[in-house]
Protein backbone atom coordinates (compact mmCIF):
# COMPACT_ATOMS: atom_id res chain seq x y z
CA UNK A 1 -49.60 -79.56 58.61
CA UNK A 2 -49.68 -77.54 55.33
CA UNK A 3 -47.60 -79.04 53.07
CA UNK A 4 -47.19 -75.89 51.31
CA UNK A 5 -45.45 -74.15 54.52
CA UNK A 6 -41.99 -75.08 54.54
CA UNK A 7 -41.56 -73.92 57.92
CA UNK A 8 -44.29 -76.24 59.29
CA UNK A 9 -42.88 -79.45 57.20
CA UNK A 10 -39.63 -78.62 58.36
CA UNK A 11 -40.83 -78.40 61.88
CA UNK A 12 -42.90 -81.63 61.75
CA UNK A 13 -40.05 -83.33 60.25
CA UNK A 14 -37.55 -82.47 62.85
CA UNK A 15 -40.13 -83.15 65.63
CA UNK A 16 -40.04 -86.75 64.01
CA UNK A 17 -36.32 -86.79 63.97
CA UNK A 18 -36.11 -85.93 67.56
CA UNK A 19 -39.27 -88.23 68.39
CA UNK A 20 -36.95 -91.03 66.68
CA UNK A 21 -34.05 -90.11 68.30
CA UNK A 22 -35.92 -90.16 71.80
CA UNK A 23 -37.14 -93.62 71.19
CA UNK A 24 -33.67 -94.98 70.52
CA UNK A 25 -32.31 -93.21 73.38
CA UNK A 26 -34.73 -94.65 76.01
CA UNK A 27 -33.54 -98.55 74.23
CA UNK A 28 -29.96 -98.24 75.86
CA UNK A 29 -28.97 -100.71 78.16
CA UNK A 30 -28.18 -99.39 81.79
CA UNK A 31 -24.61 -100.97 81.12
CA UNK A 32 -24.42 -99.03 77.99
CA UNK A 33 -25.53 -96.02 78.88
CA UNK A 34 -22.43 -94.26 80.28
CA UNK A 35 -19.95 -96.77 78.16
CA UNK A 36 -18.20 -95.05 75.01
CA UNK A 37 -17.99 -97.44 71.78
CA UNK A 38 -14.54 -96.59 71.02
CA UNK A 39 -12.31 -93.81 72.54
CA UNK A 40 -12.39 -89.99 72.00
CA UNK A 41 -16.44 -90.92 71.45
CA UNK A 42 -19.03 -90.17 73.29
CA UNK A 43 -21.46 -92.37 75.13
CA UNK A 44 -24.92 -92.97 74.69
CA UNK A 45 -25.88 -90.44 77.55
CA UNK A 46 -22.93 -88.05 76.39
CA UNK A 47 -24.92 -87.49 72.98
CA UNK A 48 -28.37 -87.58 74.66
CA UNK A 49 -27.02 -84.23 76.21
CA UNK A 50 -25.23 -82.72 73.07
CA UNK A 51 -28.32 -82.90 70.93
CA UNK A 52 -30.52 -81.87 74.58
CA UNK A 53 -28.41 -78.47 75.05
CA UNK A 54 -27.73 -77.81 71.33
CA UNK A 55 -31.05 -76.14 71.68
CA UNK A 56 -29.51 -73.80 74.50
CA UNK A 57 -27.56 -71.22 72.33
CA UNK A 58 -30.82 -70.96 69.92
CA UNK A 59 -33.10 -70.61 72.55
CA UNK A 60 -31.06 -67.36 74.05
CA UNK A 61 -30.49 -66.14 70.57
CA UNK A 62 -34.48 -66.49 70.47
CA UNK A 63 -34.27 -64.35 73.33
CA UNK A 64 -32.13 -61.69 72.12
CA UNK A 65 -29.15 -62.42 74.03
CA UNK A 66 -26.29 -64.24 72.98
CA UNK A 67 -26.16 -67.49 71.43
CA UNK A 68 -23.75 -68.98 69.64
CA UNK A 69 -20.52 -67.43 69.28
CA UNK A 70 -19.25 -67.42 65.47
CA UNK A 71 -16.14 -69.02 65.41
CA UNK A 72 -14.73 -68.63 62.21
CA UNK A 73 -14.00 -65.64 59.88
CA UNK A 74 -16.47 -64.07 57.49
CA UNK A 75 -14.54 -65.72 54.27
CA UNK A 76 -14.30 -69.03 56.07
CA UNK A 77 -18.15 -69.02 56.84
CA UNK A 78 -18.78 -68.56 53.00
CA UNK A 79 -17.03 -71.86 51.78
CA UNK A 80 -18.11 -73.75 55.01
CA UNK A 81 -21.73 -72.71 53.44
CA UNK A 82 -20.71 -73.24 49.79
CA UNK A 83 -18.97 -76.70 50.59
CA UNK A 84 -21.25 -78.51 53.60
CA UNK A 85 -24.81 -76.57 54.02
CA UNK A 86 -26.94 -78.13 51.02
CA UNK A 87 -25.49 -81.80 51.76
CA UNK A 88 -26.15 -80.95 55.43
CA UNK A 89 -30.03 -79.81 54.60
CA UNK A 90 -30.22 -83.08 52.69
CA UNK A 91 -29.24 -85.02 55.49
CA UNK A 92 -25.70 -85.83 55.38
CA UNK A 93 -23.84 -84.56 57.73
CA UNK A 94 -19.96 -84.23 57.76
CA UNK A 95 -17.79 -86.74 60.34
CA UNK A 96 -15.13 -85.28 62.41
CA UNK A 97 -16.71 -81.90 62.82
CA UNK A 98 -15.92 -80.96 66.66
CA UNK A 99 -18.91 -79.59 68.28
CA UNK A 100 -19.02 -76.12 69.07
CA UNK A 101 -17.61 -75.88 72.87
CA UNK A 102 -21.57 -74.03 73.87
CA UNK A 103 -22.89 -77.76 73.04
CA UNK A 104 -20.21 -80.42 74.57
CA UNK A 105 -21.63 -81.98 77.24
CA UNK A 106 -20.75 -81.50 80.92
CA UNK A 107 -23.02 -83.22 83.02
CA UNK A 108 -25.60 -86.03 81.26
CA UNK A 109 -28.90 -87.43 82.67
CA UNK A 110 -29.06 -90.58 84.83
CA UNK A 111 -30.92 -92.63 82.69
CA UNK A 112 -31.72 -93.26 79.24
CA UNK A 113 -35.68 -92.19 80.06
CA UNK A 114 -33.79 -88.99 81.67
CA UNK A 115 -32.09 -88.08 78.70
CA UNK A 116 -34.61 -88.44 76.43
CA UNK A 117 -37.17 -86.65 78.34
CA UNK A 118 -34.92 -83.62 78.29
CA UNK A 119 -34.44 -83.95 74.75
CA UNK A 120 -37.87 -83.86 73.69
CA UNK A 121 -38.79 -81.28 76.43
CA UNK A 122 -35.74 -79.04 75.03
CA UNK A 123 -37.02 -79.30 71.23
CA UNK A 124 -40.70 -78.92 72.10
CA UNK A 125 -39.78 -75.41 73.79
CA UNK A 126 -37.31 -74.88 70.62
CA UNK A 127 -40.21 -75.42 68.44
CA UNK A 128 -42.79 -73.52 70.43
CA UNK A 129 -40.38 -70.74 70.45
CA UNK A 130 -38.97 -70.23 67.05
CA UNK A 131 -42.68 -70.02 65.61
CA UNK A 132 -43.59 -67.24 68.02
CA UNK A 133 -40.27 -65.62 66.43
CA UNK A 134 -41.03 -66.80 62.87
CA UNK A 135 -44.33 -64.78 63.78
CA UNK A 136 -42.80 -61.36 64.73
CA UNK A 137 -39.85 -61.60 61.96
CA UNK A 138 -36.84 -62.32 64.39
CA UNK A 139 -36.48 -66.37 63.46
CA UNK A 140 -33.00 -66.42 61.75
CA UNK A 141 -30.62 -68.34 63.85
CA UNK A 142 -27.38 -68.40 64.11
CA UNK A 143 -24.36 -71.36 63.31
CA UNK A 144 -20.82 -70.55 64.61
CA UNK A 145 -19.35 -72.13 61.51
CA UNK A 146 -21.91 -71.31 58.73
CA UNK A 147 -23.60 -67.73 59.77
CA UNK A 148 -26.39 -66.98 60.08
CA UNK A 149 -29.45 -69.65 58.89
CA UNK A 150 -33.28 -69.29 58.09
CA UNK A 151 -35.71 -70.64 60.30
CA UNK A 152 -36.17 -73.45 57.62
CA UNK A 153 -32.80 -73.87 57.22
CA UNK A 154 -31.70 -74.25 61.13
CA UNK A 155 -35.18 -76.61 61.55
CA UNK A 156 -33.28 -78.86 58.58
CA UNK A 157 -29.60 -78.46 59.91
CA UNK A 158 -30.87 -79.78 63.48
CA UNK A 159 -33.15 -82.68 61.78
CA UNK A 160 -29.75 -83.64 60.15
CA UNK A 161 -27.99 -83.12 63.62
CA UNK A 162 -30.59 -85.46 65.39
CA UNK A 163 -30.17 -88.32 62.11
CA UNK A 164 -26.42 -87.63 62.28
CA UNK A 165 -26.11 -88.62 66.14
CA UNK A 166 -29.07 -91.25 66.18
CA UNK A 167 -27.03 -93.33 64.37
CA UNK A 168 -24.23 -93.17 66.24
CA UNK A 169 -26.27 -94.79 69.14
CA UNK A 170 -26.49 -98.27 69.75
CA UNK A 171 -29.12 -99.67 67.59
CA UNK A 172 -30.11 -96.17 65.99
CA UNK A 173 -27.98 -97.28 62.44
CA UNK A 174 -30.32 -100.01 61.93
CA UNK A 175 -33.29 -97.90 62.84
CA UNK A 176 -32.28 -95.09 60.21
CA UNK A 177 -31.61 -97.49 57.66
């Protein structure tokens, strides 16, 4: 890695945010897996597939078809940005936020192994993908409550994403701490 690329640092650091996350993920206790901690959250194998098919707008956008749908109005988008994108980019990311309805999950994997397989599998291909963009100019992504991001920037939003929900699983607080 080049340290003086900030798209490849930011790429090798999310790849160890997701790695991390993966690694708590497949610790879960079969019990666990499907069991929410308290209610209105989501269980273990609930946020395996958030963070899995939060690559799924991107990857379409990537494609030149639709991703994610901005949900907010122009003015709105500029003090979301002013207010929550620098402390998101430095890694803390606001509670209460409702995921955007593209990224709930459905349907989750059977197993903690199952989940974090996809996961990793879904940010490899994110990875791979974006950099063939980044080469041919078309790597700006878009958030449906922020705009539109740099490569950079979305690479750092979803590291702070995958820190954001590890610790929400069981054991990932002490691990991120």
């Amino acid at each position: 890695m080049n340290a003086a690329d900030p798209f490849a640092q930011a790429a090798e650091e999310h790849r160890r945010a997701v790695d991390a996350c993966a690694e708590i993920i497949r610790t879960v206790a079969g019990e666990a897996w499907e069991k929410t901690r308290e209610p209105k959250k989501w269980s273990p194998a609930e946020i395996a597939e958030h963070l899995a098919v939060s690559y799924d707008p991107l990857l379409r956008e990537l494609d030149g078809d639709t991703g994610f749908r901005i949900v907010v109005p122009w003015w709105k988008r500029r003090i979301l940005r002013w207010k929550f994108l620098a402390p998101i980019l430095a890694g803390t990311f606001p509670p209460g936020v409702p995921a955007p309805r593209e990224i709930r999950p459905a349907a989750t994997a059977a197993s903690p192994e199952d989940g974090a397989r996809k996961l990793t599998e879904r940010a490899g291909v994110f990875l791979d993908r974006l950099a063939q963009a980044r080469q041919s100019g078309r790597s700006r992504l878009t958030h449906p409550y922020l705009g539109r991001l740099s490569d950079v920037d979305a690479l750092r939003f979803l590291t702070s994403h995958a820190h954001h929900h590890r610790r929400q699983l069981p054991g990932g607080r002490a691990a991120a701490e």
